[in-house]
Protein backbone atom coordinates (compact mmCIF):
# COMPACT_ATOMS: atom_id res chain seq x y z
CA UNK A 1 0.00 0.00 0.00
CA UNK A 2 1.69 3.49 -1.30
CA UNK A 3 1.27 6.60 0.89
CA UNK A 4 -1.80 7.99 -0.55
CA UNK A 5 -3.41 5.08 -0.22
CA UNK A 6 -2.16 4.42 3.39
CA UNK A 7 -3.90 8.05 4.78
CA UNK A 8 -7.35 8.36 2.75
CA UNK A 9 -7.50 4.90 4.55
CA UNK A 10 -6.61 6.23 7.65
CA UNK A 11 -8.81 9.27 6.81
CA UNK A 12 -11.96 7.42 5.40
CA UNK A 13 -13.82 7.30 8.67
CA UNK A 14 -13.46 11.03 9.13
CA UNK A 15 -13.98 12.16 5.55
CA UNK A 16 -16.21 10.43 3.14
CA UNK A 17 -15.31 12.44 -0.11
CA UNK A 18 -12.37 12.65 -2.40
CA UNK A 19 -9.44 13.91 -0.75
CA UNK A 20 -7.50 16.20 -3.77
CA UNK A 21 -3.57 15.33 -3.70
CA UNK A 22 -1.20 17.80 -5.68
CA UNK A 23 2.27 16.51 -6.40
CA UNK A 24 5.80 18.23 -6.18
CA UNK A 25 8.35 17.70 -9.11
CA UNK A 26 10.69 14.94 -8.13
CA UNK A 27 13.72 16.84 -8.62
CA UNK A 28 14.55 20.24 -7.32
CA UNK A 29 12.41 20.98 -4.96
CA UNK A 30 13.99 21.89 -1.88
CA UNK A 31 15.45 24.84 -0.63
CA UNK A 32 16.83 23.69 2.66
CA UNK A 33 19.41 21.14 3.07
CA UNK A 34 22.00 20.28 5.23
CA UNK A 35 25.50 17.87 4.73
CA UNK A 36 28.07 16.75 7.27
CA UNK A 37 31.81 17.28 5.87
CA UNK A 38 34.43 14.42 5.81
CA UNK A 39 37.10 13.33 3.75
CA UNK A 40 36.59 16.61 1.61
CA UNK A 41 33.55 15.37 0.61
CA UNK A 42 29.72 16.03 1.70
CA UNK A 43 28.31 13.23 3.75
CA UNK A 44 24.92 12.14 4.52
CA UNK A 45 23.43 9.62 6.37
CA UNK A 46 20.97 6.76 4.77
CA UNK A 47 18.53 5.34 6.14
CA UNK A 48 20.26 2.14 7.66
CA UNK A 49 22.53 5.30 9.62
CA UNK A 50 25.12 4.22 7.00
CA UNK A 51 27.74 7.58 6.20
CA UNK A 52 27.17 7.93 2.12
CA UNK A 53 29.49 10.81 0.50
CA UNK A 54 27.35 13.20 -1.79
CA UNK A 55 28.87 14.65 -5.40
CA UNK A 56 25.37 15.91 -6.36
CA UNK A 57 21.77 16.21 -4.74
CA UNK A 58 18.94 16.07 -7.23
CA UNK A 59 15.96 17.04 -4.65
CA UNK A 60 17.76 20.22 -4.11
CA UNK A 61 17.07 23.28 -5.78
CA UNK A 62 19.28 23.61 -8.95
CA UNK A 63 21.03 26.71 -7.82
CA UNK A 64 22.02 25.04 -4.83
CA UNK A 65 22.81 21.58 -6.85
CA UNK A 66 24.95 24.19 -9.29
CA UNK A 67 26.88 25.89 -6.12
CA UNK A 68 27.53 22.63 -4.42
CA UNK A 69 30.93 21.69 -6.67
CA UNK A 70 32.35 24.85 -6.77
CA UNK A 71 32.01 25.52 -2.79
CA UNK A 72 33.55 22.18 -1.74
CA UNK A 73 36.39 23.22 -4.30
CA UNK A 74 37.60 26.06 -2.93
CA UNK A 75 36.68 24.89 0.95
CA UNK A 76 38.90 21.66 0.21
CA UNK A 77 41.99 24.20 -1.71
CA UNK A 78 41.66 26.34 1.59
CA UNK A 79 43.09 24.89 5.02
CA UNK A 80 41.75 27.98 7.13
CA UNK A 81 38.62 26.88 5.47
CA UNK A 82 38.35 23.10 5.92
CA UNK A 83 40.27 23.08 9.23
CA UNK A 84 37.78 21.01 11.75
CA UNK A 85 34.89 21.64 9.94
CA UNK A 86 32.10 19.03 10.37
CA UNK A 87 28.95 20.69 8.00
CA UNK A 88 27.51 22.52 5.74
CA UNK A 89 24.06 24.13 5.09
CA UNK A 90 22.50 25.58 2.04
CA UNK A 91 18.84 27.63 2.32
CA UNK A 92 18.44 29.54 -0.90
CA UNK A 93 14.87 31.98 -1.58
CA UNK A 94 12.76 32.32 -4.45
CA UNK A 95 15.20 34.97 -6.29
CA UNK A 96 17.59 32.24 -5.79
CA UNK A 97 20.41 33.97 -3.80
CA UNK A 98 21.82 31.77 -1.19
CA UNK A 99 22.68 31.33 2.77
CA UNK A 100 25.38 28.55 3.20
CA UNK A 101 26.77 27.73 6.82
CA UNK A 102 29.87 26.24 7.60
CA UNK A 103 29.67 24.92 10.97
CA UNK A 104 33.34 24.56 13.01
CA UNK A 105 34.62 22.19 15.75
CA UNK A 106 37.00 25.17 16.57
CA UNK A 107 36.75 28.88 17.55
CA UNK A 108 36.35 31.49 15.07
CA UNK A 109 39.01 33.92 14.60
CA UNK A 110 39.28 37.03 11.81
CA UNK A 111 41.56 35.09 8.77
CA UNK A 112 38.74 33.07 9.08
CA UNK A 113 35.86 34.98 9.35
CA UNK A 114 38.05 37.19 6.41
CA UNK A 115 38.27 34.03 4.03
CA UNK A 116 34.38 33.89 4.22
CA UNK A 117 34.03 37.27 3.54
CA UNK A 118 35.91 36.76 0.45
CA UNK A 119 34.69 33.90 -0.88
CA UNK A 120 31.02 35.42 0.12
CA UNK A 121 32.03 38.23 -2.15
CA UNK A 122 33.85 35.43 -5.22
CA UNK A 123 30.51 33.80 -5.11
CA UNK A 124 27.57 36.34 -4.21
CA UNK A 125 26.54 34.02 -1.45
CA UNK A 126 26.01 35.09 1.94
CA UNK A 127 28.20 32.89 4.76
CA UNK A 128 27.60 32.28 8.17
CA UNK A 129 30.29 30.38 10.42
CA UNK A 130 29.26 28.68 13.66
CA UNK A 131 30.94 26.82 16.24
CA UNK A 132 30.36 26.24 20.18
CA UNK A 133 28.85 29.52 21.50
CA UNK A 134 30.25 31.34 18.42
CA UNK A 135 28.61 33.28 14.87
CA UNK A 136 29.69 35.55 12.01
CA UNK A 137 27.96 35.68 9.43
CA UNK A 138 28.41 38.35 6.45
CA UNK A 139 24.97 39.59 6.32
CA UNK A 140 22.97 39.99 8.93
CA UNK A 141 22.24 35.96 9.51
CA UNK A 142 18.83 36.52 7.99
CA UNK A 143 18.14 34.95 4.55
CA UNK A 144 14.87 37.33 3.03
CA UNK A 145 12.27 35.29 0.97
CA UNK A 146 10.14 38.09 -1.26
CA UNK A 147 7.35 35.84 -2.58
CA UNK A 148 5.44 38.34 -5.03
CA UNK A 149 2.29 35.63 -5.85
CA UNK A 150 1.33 36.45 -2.08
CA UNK A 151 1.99 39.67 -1.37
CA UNK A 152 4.35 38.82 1.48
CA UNK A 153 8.61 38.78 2.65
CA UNK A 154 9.44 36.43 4.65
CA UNK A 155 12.57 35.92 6.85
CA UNK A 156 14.75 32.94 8.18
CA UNK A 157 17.86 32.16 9.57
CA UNK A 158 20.25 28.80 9.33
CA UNK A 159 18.60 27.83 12.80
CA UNK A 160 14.89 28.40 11.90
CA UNK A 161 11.81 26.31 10.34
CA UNK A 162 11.37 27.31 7.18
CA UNK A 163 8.77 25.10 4.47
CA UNK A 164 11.66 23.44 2.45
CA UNK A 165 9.34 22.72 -0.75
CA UNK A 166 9.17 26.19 -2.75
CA UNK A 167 6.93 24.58 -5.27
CA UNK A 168 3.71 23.62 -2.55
CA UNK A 169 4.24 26.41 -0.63
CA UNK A 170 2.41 29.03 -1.50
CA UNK A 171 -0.24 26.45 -2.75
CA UNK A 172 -0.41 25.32 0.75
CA UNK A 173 -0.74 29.19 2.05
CA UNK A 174 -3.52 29.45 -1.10
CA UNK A 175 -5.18 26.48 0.19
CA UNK A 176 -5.20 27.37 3.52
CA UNK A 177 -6.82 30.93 2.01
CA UNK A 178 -9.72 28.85 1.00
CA UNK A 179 -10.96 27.66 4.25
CA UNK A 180 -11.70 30.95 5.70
CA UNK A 181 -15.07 32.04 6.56
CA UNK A 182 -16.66 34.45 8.35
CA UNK A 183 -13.65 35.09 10.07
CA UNK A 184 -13.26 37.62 13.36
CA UNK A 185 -9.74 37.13 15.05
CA UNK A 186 -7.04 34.22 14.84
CA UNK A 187 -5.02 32.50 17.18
CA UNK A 188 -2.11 30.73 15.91
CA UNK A 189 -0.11 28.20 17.30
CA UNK A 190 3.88 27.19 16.44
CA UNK A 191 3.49 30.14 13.91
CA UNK A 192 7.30 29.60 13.33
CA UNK A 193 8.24 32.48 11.04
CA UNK A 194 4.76 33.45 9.60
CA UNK A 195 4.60 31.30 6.81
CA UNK A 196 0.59 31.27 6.87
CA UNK A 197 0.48 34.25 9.81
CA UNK A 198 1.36 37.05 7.33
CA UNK A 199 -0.63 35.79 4.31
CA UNK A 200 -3.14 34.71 6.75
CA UNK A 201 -3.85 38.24 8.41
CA UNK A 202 -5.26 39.85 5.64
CA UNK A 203 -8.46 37.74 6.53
CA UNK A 204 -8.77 38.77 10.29
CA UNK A 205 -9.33 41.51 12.13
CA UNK A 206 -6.22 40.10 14.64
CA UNK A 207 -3.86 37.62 14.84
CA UNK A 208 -2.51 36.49 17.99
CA UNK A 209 0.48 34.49 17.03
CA UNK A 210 2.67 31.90 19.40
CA UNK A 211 5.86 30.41 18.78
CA UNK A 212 8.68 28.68 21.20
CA UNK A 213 11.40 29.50 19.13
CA UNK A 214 13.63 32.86 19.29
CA UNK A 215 14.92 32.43 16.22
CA UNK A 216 11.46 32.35 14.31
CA UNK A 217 9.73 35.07 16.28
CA UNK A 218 12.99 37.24 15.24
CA UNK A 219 12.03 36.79 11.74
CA UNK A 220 8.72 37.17 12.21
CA UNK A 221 8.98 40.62 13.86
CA UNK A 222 10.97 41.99 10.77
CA UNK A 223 9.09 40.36 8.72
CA UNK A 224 5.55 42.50 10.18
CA UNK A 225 8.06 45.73 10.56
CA UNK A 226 8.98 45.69 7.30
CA UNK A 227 5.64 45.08 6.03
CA UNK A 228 3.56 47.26 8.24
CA UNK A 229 1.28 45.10 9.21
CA UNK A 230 -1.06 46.69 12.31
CA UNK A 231 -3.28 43.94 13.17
CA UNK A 232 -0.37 40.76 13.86
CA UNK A 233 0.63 40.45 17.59
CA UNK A 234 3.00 37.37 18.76
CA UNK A 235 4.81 36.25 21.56
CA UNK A 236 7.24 33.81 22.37
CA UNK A 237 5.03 31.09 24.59
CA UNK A 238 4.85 27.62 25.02
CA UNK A 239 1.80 26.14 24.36
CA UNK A 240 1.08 25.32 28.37
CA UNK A 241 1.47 29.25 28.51
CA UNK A 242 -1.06 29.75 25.95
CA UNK A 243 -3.66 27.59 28.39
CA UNK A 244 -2.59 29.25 30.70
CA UNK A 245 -2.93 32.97 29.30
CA UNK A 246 -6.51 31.64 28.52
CA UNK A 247 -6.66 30.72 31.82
CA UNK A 248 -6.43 34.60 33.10
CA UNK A 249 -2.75 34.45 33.45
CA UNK A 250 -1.15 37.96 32.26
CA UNK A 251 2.38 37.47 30.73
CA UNK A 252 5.06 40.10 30.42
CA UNK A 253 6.03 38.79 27.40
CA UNK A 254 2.37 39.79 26.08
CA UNK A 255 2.40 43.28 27.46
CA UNK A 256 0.13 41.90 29.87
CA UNK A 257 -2.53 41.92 27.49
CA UNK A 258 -5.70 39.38 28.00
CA UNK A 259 -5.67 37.01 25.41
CA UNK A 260 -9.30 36.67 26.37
CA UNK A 261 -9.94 39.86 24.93
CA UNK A 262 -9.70 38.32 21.34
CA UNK A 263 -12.57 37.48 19.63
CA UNK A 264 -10.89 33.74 17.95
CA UNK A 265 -13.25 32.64 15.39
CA UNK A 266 -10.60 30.12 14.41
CA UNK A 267 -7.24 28.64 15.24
CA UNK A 268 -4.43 27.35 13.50
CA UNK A 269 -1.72 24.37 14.39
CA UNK A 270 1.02 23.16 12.28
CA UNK A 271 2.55 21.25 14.92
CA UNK A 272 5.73 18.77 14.40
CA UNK A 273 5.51 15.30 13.20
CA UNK A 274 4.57 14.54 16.68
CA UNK A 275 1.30 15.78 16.74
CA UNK A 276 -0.51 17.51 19.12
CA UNK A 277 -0.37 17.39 22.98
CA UNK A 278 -3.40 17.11 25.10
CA UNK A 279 -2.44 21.17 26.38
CA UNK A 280 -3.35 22.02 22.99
CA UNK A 281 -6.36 19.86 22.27
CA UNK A 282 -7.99 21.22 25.31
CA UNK A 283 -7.05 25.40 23.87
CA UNK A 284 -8.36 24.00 20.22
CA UNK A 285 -11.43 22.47 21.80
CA UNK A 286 -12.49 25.89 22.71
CA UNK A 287 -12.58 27.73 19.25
CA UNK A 288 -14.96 27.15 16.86
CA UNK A 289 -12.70 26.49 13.44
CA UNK A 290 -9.75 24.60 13.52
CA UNK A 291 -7.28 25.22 10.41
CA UNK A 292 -4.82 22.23 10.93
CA UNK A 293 -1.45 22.02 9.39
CA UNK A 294 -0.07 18.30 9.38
CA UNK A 295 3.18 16.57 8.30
CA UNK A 296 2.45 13.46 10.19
CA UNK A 297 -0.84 11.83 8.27
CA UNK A 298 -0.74 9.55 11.32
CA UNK A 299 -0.38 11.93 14.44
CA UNK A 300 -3.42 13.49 12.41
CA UNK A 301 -5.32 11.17 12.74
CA UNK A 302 -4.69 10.64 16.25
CA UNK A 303 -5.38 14.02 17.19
CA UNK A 304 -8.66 14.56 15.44
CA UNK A 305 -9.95 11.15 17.19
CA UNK A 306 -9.67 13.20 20.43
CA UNK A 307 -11.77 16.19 18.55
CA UNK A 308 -15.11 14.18 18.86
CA UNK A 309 -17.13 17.32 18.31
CA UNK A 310 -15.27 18.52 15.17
CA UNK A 311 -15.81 16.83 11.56
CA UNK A 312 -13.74 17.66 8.57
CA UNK A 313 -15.09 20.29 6.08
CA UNK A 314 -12.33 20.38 3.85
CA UNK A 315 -8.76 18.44 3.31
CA UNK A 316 -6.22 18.44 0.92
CA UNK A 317 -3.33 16.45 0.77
CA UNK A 318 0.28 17.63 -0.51
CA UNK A 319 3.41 15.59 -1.13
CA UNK A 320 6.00 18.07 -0.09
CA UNK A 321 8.62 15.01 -0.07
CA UNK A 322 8.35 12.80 -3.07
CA UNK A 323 10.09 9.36 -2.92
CA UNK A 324 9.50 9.07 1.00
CA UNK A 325 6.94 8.23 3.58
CA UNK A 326 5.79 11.88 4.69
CA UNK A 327 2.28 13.56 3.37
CA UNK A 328 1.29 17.19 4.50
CA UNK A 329 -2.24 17.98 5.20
CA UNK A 330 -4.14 20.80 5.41
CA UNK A 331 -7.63 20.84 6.50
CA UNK A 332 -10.47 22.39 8.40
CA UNK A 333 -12.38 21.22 11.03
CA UNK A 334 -15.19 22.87 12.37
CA UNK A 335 -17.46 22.14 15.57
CA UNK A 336 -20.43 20.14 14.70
């Protein structure tokens, strides 16, 4: 039994109708991958935790696949350069310019932070360098995403989420579009860096976004300064803080603002593969539309058997990763 087949099974005693699937190209897809370094060569691992060394990655985006040779080149020709370095990164944006780490088992010190700025400037790539407690980088350790279909600019860095498949993306942020109905204010959970919350907050009179990591609500705050948005607020809380701010608990982190004072007429989750936890399920439980984000067809499944008085009004399915196990979902669920 393939994939597909495996979750509309899964799926077929919470949703009756035909479940739409869109497919990513094979090849070239992603914009976010990462390589260990050994033996001048990148390494990966397979799936039996077996070390493979990597000339070329096909499911990479072809500027990255095209930059990959001629990187390792002149890392493995320069010994301030491959001197205990253990791996290297590669995010690249829709205008194709691209963010490559080189990660260090050894302090940083200015030839070397010098030899990236040069070959930064050689290849019109920005460079970060990282080791234990230690970063350069020669930009500001943001990579800027400008994605003109949606009216938006997103931001990451080399230690945010970021969706890795630039060709479902922004159908997954159009999809996601569709759902919306009668909409007053949002609450969104693991927002990361505001992949759906900026696209999103056209729709809503506010958006009270949450996400645990610094990194993301960084790039999510230049992202909304940059764009002037008014109506986006965020903060960086767990989500046993949200229950609790819904509780009646004030956080300084929120201003002390009552998140009771929103009006949530829906929520949104993209949680990890893990799913849900049961702090969550309870907040969901309370709002009337639930936009779920899944990359676990499984956990999903799970989750929405503990959402007894929710049914499925609309799910699509997307195949961010072709050739492996994982599905994305996105869906709404509404109260009965």
């Amino acid at each position: 039994m393939n994939k597909y087949s495996k979750a509309i099974n899964l799926l077929k005693d919470h949703y009756i109708d035909d479940i739409p699937i869109k497919l990513s190209p094979v090849y070239g897809y992603r914009s976010r991958v990462e390589f260990g370094y050994k033996n001048n060569s990148y390494t990966m691992y397979d799936e039996n935790g077996d070390i493979k060394f990597i000339t070329n990655l096909r499911i990479a985006r072809l500027s990255i696949q095209l930059l990959m040779p001629i990187l390792l080149d002149k890392i493995n020709s320069n010994k301030l350069l491959n001197t205990k370095l253990f791996q290297i990164n590669f995010r690249c944006n829709n205008q194709n310019h691209i963010l490559t780490t080189l990660i260090y088992h050894k302090k940083l010190y200015g030839k070397l932070e010098n030899e990236a700025k040069k070959l930064s400037q050689e290849l019109s790539i920005d460079i970060n360098l990282r080791s234990k407690n230690r970063f350069f980088s020669t930009c500001d350790g943001m990579l800027e995403d400008d994605i003109a279909s949606l009216g938006v600019k997103f931001y990451q860095t080399d230690q945010s989420f970021y969706q890795p498949n630039h060709f479902l993306m922004p159908k997954m942020i159009n999809k996601t579009i569709t759902l919306l109905d009668k909409t007053n204010d949002l609450l969104e959970l693991y927002c990361g860096s505001g992949t759906f919350t900026l696209p999103l907050s056209k729709y809503f009179n506010h958006v009270f976004a949450t996400e645990n990591n610094r990194q993301s609500i960084r790039c999510l705050k230049r992202s909304i300064e940059e764009l002037k948005i008014k109506n986006i607020s965020y903060s960086r809380l767990s989500a046993e803080e949200v229950a609790e701010a819904l509780n009646g608990r004030l956080f300084r982190r929120m201003n002390y603002k009552n998140i009771n004072d929103y009006n949530f007429s829906h929520v949104l989750v993209d949680p990890p593969r893990c799913g849900l936890n049961d702090e969550v399920i309870e907040i969901i439980k309370k709002i009337k539309n639930i936009i779920y984000i899944s990359c676990n067809y499984e956990s999903y499944v799970s989750d929405i058997n503990q959402l007894k008085e929710f049914s499925i009004k609309q799910i699509e399915i997307f195949d961010q990763f072709p050739n492996t196990k994982h599905l994305e979902i996105v869906s709404l669920l509404s109260k009965q």
